[in-house]
Protein backbone atom coordinates (compact mmCIF):
# COMPACT_ATOMS: atom_id res chain seq x y z
CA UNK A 1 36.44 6.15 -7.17
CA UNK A 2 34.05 7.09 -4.16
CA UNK A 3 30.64 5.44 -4.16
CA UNK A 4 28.27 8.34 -4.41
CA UNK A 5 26.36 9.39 -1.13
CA UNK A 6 22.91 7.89 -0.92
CA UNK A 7 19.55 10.24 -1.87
CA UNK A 8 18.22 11.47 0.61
CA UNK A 9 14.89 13.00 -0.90
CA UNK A 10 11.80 11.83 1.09
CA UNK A 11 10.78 9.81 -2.22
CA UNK A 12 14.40 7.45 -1.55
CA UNK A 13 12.85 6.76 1.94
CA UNK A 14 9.04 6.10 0.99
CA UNK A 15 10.34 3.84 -1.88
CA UNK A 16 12.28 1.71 1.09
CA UNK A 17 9.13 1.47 3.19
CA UNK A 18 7.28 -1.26 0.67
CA UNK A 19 3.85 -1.76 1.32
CA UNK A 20 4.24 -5.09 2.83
CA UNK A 21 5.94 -3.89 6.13
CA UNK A 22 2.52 -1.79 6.22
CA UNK A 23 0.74 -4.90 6.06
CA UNK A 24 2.44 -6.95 8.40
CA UNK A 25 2.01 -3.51 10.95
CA UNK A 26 -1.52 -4.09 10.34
CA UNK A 27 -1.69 -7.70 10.65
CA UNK A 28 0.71 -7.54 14.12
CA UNK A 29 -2.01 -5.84 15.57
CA UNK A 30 -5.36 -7.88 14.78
CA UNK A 31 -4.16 -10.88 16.81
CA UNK A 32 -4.16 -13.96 14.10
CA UNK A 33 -7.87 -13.52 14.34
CA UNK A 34 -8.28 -11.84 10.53
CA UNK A 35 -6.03 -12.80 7.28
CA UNK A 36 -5.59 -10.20 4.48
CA UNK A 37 -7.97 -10.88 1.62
CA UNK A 38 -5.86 -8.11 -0.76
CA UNK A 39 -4.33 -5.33 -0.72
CA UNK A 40 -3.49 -2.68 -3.23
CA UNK A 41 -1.95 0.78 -4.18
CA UNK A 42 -1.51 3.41 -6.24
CA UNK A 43 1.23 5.93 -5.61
CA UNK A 44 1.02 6.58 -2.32
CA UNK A 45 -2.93 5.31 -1.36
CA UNK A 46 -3.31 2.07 0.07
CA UNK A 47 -6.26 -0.39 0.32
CA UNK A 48 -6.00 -3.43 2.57
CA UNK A 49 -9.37 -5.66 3.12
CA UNK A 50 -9.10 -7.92 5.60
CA UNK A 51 -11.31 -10.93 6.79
CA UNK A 52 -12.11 -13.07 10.09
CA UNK A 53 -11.13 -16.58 9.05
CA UNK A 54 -14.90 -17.61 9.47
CA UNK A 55 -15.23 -16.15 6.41
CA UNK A 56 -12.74 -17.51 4.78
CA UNK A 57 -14.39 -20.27 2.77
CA UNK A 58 -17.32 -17.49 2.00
CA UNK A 59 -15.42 -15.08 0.20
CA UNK A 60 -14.65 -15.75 -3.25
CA UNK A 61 -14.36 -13.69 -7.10
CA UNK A 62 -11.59 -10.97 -5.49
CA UNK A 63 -11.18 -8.20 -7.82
CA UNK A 64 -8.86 -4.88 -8.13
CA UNK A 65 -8.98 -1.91 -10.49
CA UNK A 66 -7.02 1.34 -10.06
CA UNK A 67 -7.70 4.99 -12.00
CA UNK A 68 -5.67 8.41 -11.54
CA UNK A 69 -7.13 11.16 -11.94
CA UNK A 70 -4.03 13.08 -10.40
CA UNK A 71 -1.87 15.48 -13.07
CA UNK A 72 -3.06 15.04 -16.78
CA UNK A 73 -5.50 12.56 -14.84
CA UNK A 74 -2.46 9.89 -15.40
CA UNK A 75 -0.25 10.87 -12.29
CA UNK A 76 -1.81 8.93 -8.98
CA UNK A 77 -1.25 11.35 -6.28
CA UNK A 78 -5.17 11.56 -6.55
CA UNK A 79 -7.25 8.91 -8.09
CA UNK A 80 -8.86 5.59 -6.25
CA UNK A 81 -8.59 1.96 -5.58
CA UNK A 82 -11.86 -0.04 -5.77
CA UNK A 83 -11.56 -4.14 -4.63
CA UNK A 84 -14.95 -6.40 -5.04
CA UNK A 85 -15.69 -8.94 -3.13
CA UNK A 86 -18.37 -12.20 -3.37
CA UNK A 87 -19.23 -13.14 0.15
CA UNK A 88 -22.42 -16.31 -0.27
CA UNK A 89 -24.41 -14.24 -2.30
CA UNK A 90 -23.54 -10.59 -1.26
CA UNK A 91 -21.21 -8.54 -3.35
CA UNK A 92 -19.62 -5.61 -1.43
CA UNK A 93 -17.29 -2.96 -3.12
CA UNK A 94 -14.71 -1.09 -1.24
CA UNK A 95 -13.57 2.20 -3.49
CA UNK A 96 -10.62 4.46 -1.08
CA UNK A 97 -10.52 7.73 -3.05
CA UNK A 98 -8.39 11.01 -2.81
CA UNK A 99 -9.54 13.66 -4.90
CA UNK A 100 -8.33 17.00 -5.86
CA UNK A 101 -8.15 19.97 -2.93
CA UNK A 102 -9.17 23.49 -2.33
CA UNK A 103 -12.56 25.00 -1.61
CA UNK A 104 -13.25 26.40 -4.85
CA UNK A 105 -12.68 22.63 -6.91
CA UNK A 106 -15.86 21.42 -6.07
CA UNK A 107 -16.24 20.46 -10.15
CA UNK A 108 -13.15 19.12 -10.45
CA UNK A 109 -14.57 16.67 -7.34
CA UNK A 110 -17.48 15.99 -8.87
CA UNK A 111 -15.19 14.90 -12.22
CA UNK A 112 -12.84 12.99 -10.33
CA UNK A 113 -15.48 10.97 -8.49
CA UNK A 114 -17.09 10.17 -12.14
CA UNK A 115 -13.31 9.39 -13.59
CA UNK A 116 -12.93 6.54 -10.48
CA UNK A 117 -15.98 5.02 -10.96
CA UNK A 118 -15.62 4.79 -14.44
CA UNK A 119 -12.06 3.76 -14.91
CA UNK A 120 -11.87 1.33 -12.09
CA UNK A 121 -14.34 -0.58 -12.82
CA UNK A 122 -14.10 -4.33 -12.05
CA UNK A 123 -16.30 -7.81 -13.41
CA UNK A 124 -18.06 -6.57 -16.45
CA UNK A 125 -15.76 -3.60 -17.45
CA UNK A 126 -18.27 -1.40 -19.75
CA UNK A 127 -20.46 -0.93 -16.51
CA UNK A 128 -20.04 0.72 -13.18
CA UNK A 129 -19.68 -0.64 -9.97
CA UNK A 130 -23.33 0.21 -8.62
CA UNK A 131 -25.00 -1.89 -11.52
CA UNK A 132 -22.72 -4.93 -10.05
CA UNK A 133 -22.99 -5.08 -6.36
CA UNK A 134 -25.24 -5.49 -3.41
CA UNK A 135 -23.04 -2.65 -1.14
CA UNK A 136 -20.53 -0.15 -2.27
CA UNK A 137 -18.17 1.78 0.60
CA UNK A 138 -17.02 4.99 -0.84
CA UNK A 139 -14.15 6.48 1.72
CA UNK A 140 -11.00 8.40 1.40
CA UNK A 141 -9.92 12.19 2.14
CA UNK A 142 -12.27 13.64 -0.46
CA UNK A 143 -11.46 17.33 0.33
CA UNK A 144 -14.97 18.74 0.37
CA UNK A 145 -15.04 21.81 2.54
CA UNK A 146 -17.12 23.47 5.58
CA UNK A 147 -17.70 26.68 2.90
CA UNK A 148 -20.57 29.09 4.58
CA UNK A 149 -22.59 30.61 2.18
CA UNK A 150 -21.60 27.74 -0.73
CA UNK A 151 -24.80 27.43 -2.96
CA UNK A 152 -24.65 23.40 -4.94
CA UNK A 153 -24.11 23.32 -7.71
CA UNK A 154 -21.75 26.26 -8.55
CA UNK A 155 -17.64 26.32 -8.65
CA UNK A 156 -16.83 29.36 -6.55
CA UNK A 157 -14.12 31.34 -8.38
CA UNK A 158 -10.02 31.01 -7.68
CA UNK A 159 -9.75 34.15 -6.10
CA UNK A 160 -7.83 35.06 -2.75
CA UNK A 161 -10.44 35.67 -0.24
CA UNK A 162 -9.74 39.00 1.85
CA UNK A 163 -8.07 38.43 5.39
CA UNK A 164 -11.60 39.58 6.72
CA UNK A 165 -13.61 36.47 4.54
CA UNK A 166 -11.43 34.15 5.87
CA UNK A 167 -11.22 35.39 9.43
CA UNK A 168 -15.05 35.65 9.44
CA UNK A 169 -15.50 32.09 8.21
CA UNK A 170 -12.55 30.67 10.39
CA UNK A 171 -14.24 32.28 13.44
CA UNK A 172 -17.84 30.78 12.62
CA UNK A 173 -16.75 27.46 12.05
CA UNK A 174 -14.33 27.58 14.83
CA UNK A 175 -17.14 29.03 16.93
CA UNK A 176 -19.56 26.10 16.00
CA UNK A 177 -16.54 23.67 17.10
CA UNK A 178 -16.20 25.16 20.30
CA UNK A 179 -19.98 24.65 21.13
CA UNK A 180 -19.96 20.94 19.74
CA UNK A 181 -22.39 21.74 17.26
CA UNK A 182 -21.34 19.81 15.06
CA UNK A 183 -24.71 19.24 13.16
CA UNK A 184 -25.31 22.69 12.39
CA UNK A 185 -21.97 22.48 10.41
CA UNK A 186 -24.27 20.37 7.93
CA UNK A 187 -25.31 23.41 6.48
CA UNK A 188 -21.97 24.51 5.46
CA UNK A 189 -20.73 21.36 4.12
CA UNK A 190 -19.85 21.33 0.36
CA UNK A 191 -20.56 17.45 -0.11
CA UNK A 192 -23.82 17.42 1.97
CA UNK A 193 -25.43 20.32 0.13
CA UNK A 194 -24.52 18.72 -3.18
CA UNK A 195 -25.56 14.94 -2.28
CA UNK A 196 -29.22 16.38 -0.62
CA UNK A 197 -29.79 18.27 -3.98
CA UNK A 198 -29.32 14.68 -5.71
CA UNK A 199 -25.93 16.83 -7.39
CA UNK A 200 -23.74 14.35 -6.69
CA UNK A 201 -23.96 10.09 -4.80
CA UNK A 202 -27.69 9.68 -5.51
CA UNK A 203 -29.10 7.40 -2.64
CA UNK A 204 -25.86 7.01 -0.76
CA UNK A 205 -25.96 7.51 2.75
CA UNK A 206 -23.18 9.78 4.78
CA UNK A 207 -23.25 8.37 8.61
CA UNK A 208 -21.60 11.59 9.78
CA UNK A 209 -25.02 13.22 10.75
CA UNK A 210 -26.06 10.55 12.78
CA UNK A 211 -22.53 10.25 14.39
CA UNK A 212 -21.27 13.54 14.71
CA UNK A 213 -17.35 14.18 15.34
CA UNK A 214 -14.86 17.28 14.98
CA UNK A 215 -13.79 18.00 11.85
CA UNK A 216 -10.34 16.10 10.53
CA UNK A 217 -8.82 18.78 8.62
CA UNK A 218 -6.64 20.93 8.59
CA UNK A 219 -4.95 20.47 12.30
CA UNK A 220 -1.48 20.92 13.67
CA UNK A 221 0.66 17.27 13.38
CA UNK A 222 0.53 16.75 17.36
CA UNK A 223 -1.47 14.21 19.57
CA UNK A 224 -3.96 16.99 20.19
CA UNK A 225 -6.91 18.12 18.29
CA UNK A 226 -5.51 21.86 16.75
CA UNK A 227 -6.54 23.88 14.10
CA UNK A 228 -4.25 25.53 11.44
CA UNK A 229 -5.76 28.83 11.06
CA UNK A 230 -4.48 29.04 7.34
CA UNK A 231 -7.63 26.97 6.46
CA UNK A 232 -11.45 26.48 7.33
CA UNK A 233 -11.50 23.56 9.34
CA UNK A 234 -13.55 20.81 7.29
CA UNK A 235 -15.11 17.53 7.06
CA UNK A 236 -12.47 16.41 4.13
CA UNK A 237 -12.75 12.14 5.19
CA UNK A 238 -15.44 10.85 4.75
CA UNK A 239 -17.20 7.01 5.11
CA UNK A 240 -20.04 6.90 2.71
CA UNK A 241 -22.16 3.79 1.63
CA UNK A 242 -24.55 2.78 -0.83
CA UNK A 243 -26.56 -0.17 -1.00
CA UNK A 244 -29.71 -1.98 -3.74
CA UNK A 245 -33.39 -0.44 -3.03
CA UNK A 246 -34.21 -3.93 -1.44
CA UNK A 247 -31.34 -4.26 1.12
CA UNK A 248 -31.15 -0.41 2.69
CA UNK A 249 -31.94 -1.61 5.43
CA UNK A 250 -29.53 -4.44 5.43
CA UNK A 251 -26.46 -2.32 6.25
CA UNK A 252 -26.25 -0.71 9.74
CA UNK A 253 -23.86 1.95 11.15
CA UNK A 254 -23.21 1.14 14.57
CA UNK A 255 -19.83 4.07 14.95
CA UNK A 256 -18.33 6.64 13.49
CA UNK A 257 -15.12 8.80 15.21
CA UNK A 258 -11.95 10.42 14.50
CA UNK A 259 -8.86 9.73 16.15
CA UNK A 260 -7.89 12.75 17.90
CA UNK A 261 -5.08 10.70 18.82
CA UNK A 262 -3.18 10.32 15.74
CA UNK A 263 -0.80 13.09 15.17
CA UNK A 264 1.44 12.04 11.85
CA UNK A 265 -0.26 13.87 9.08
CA UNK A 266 -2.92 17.28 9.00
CA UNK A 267 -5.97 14.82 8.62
CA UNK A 268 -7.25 13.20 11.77
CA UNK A 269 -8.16 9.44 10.35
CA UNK A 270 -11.88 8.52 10.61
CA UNK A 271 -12.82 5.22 11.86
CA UNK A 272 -15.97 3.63 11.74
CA UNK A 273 -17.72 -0.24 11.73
CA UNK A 274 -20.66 -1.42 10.28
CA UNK A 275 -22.83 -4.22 10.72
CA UNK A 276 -24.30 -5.89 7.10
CA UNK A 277 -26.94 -8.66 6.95
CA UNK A 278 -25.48 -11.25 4.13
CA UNK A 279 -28.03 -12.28 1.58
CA UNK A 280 -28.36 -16.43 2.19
CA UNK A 281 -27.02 -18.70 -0.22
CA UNK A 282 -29.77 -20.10 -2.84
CA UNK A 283 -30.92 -23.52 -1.37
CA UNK A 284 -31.12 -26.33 -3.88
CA UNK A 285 -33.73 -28.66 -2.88
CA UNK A 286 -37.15 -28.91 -2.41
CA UNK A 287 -38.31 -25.63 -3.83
CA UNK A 288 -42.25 -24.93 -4.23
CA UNK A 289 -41.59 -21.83 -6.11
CA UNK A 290 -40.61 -21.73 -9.83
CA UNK A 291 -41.14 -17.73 -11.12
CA UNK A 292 -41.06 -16.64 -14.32
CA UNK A 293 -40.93 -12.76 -15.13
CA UNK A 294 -41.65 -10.96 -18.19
CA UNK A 295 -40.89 -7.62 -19.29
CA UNK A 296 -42.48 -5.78 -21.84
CA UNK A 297 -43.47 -2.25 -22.59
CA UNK A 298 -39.90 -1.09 -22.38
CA UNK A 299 -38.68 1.98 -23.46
CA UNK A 300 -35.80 4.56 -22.84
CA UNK A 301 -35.88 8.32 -22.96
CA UNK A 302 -32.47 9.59 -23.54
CA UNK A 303 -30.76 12.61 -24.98
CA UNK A 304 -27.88 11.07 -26.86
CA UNK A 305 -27.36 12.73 -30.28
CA UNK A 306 -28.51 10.18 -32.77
CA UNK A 307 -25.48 10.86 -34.90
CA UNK A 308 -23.45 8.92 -32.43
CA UNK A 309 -25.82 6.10 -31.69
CA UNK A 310 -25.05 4.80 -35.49
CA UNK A 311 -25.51 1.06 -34.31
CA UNK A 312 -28.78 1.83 -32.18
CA UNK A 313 -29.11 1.10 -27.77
CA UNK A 314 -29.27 -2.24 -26.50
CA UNK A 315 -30.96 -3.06 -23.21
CA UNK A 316 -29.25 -5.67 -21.44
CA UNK A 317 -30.70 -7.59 -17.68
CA UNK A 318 -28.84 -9.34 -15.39
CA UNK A 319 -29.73 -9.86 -11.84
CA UNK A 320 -28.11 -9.41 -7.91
CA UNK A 321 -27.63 -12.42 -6.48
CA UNK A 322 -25.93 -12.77 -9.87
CA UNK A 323 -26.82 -16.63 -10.23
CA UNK A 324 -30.61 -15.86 -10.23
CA UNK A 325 -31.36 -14.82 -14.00
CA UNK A 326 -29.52 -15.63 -16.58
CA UNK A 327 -28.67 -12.26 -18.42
CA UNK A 328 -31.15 -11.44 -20.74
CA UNK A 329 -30.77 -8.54 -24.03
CA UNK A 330 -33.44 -7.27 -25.55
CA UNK A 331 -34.57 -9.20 -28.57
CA UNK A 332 -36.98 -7.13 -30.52
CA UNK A 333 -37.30 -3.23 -31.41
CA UNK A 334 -40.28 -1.51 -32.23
CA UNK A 335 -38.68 1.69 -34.07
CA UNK A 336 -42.64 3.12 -34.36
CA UNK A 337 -43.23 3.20 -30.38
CA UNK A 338 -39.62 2.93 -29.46
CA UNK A 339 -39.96 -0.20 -27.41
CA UNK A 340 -38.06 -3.31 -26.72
CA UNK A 341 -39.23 -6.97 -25.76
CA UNK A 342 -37.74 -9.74 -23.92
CA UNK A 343 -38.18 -13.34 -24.21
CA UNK A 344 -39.48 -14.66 -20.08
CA UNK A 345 -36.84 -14.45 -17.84
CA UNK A 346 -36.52 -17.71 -15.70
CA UNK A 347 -35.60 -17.27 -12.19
CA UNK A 348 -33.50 -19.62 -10.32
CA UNK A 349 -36.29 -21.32 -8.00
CA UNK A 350 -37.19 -20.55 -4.98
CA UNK A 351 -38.58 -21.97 -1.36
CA UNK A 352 -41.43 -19.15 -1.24
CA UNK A 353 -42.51 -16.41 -3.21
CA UNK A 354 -41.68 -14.09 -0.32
CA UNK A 355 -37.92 -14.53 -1.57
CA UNK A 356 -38.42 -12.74 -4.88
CA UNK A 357 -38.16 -9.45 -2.72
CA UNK A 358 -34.42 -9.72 -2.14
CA UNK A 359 -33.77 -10.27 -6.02
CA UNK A 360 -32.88 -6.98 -8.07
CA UNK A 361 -33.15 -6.88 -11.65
CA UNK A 362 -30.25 -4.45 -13.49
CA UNK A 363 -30.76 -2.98 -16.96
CA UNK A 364 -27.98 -1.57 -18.69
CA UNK A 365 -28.33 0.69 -21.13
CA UNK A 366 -25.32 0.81 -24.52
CA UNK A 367 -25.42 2.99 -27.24
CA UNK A 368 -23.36 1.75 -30.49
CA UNK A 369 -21.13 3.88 -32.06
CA UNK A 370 -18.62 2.67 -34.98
CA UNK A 371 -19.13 -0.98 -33.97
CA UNK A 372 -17.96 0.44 -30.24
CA UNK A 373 -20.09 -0.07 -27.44
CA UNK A 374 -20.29 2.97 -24.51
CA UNK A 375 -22.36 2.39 -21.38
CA UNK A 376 -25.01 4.80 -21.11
CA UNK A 377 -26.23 3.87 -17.48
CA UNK A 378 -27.70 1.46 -15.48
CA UNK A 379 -31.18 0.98 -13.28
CA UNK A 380 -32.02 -1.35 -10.40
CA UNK A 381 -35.18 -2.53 -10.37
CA UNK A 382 -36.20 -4.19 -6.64
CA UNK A 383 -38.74 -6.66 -7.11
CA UNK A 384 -40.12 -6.77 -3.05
CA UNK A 385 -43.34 -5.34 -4.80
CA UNK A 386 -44.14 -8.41 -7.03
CA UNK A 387 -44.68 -11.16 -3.47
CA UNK A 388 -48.29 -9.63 -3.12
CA UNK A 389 -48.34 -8.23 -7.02
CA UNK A 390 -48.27 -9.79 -9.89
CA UNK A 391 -47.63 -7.00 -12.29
CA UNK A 392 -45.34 -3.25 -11.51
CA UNK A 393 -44.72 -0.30 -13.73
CA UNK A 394 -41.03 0.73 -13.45
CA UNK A 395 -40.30 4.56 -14.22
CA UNK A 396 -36.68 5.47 -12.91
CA UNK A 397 -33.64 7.93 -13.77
CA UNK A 398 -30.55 5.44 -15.08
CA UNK A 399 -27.32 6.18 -13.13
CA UNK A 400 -24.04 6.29 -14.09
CA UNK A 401 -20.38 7.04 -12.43
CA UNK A 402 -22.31 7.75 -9.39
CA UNK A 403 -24.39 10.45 -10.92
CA UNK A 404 -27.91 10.72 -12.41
CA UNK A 405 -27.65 11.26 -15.76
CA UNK A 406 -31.48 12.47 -17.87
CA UNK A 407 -32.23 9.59 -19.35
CA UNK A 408 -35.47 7.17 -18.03
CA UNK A 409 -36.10 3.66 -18.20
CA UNK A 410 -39.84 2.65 -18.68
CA UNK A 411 -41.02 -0.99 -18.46
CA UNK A 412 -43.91 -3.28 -16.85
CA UNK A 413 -42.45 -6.59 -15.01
CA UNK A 414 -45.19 -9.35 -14.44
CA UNK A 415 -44.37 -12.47 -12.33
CA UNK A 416 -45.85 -16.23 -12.84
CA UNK A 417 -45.52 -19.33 -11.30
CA UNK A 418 -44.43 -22.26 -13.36
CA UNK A 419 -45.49 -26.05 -12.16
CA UNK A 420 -43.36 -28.89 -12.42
CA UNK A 421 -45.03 -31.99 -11.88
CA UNK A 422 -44.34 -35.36 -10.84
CA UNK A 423 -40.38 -35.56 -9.61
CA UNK A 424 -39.04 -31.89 -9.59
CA UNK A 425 -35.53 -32.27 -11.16
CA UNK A 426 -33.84 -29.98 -8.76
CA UNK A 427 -30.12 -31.31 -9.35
CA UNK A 428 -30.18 -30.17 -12.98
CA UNK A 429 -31.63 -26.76 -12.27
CA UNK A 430 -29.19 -26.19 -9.05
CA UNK A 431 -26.04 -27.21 -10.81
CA UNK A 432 -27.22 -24.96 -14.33
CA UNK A 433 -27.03 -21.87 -12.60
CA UNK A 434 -25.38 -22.20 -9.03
CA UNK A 435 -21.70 -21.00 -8.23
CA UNK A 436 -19.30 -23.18 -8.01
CA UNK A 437 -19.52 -23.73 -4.36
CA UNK A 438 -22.98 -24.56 -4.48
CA UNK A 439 -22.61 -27.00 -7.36
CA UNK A 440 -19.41 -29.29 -5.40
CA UNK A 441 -21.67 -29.42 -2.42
CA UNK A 442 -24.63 -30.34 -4.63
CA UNK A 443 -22.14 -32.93 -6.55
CA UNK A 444 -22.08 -35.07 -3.16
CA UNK A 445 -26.06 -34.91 -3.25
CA UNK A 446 -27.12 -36.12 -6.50
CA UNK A 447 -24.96 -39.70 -6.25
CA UNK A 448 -26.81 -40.39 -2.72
CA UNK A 449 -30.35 -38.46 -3.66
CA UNK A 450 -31.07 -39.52 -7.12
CA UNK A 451 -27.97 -41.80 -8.66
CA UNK A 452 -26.30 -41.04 -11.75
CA UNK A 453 -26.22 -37.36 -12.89
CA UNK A 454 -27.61 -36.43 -16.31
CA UNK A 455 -26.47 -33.52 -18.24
CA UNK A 456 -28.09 -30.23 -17.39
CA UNK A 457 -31.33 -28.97 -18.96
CA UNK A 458 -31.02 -26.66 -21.70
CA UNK A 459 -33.57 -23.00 -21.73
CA UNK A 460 -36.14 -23.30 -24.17
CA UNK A 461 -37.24 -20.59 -27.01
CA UNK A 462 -39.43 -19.13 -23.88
CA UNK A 463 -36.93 -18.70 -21.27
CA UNK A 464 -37.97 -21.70 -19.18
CA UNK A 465 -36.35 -24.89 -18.70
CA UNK A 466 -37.13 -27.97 -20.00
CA UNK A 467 -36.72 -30.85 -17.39
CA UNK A 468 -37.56 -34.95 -17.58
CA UNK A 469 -38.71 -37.19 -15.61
CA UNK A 470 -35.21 -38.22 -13.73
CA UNK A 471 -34.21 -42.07 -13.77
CA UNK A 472 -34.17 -43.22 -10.03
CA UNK A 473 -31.82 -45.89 -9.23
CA UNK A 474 -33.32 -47.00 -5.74
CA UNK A 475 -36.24 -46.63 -3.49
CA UNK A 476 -37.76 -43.14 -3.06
CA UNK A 477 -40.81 -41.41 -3.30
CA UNK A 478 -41.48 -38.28 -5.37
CA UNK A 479 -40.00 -34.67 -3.53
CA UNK A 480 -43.18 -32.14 -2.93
């Protein structure tokens, strides 16, 4: 019999084009001078991260999750891709979205950013990705449009505008576009209006503003930059970034464009680069600052039905750079004043007080229902104020999926110094709660420093660490 003829849907040919090829495109054109860290996709959304081989030895703890939110939110024609990375003691999240289209979905948006952030999640899985890292880049055609008159906050109605609403919108935008006034398009723009009204990506920052371009959508598929009248051109991809209360300022825009160029597809791609200050690795020895912080008063106002918090909240604390605290949960309940108590937390030690600014403290926040834990949201506490204090009041929103959700965390954080004298047994406390690369390059220290290793320290009842006087093999005199 005859072989049967080939398929020749579009689907056939995508499925022949693996991702690979795209990566070796990619790689073909960045010189030998990067190597890809990981790639990933989902349907037809790719995510490639790579890295300058500098780096390589720096980045460690690579992590991928996936979530669709496409049809019946299990299809992944729109959804996102989020990839974590460790690099020395910054963590940096990289989450490519697509979300669903059309002016008047501007609450299905909202639920599909929420559905990405939740469901691909990556390192602890019952938290989101802001309670885990020192950056997050959120990027990706997320369809919000240029919609004059939108007010935030509503979902304008699925109805067919009249010829004349559209024309009369087309021609203002289009207007605006012709003038390069691109700024005053800000007041138009569905995402903007929702973000500055704290609707929507609480304290992430949208470069666009600062470097204006055209709008990328919707345009002809030809080198050239031209409309399609049949929509309002918009500002549907977007580069967005969000970074801890400490390190803002750590992350720097230095471009933004489209590529006017690229004529394959109705969005013009976005390019940008940033410049980001890395947090420096912990330094082992000779440390003259030993902190210890306690939290107490600690309460949380939230609206949760008590019928499903069966099991009660628990307040957990962890810290970014992760290796500084050891995670902490809340030991004791006062069901009279509704307030929790931790034992100390110990802090990794440090060269100066000055460094405790750059440390963040995260609560998490669970409620308990039928022995199943759900994550409630999640606060970052920056600690800058406690170099020249010794005691701050903490009174802040939780967040959660990228929104702010009602519920307040109340506490009072107090810092002390703790004084080790005679030798200060720096190898035990470096290798307790260093990463690993830290510990092998402390390994080759403690043979020619202070001999034989002893086993590590173990916490005490209070939080701090018990240490002895080490036995020196040798001639040395005591570290200051």
């Amino acid at each position: 019999p005859t072989a049967p003829a080939a398929p020749t849907s579009r689907w056939f040919s995508i499925k022949q084009t693996p991702t690979k090829t795209f990566a070796h495109v990619l790689k073909s054109h960045m010189q030998n001078n990067f190597y890809l860290v990981v790639e990933e996709s989902l349907v037809q959304m790719r995510l490639f991260v790579f890295a300058s081989h500098n780096l390589r030895s720096y980045i460690t703890n690579v992590e991928v999750a996936t979530k669709a939110t496409g049809l019946l939110r299990l299809y992944g024609n729109k959804g996102g891709i989020t990839v974590k990375i460790h690099v020395l003691d910054t963590v940096i999240a990289f989450v490519n979205c697509h979300l669903s289209a059309h002016s008047h979905n501007t609450q299905r948006r909202r639920e599909d950013l929420m559905d990405i952030m939740h469901g691909a999640r990556i390192g602890k899985r019952l938290i989101d990705v802001t309670a885990q890292c020192t950056h997050v880049f959120l990027f990706g055609d997320m369809n919000y449009r240029l919609d004059p008159g939108y007010v935030a906050g509503t979902s304008p109605e699925k109805v067919a505008q009249s010829s004349e609403q559209h024309k009369s919108k087309l021609k203002l935008v289009l207007d605006t576009i012709q003038n390069k006034d691109f700024l005053s398009l800000k007041a138009h723009d569905q995402l903007a209006i929702e973000m500055e009204k704290q609707n929507l990506l609480p304290q992430f920052q949208d470069g666009l503003w600062a470097h204006p371009h055209p709008p990328t959508f919707k345009v002809n598929r030809t080198p050239e930059l031209a409309y399609n009248p049949q929509r309002v051109p918009s500002f549907c991809d977007r580069i967005l970034w969000w970074s801890l209360p400490a390190v803002r300022n750590h992350v720097k825009q230095l471009q933004l464009h489209s590529v006017d160029s690229a004529g394959s597809s109705d969005h013009k791609p976005v390019q940008a680069s940033f410049v980001i200050k890395l947090e420096p690795p912990c330094k082992p020895l000779i440390h003259r600052f030993n902190p210890k912080i306690a939290v107490y008063d600690l309460g949380v106002q939230h609206n949760v039905d008590p019928k499903t918090v069966d099991g009660g909240l628990t307040v957990t604390v962890s810290s970014i750079p992760v290796h500084l605290v050891r995670e902490g949960v809340a030991n004791s309940y006062d069901p009279i004043n509704g307030l929790w108590a931790f034992e100390s937390l110990m802090v990794h030690p440090l060269r100066k007080r000055e460094e405790i600014g750059s440390v963040h403290l995260i609560f998490c926040i669970f409620a308990t229902h039928l022995r199943k834990k759900s994550f409630l949201g999640s606060v970052a506490v920056d600690l800058s104020k406690l170099v020249k204090e010794d005691e701050i009041h903490i009174d802040q929103h939780l967040m959660m999926d990228g929104t702010l959700v009602a519920s307040q965390l109340k506490c009072t954080l107090s810092v002390s110094d703790i004084p080790i004298d005679g030798y200060r047994d720096v190898r035990n406390f470096s290798i307790y709660n260093a990463p690993t690369w830290i510990s092998q390059r402390m390994s080759k220290h403690r043979a020619s420093i202070f001999g034989s290793p002893r086993t590590n320290p173990t916490p005490s009842h209070t939080g701090a660490f018990e240490t002895t006087q080490p036995t020196i093999t040798g001639t040395t005199q005591p570290l200051k």
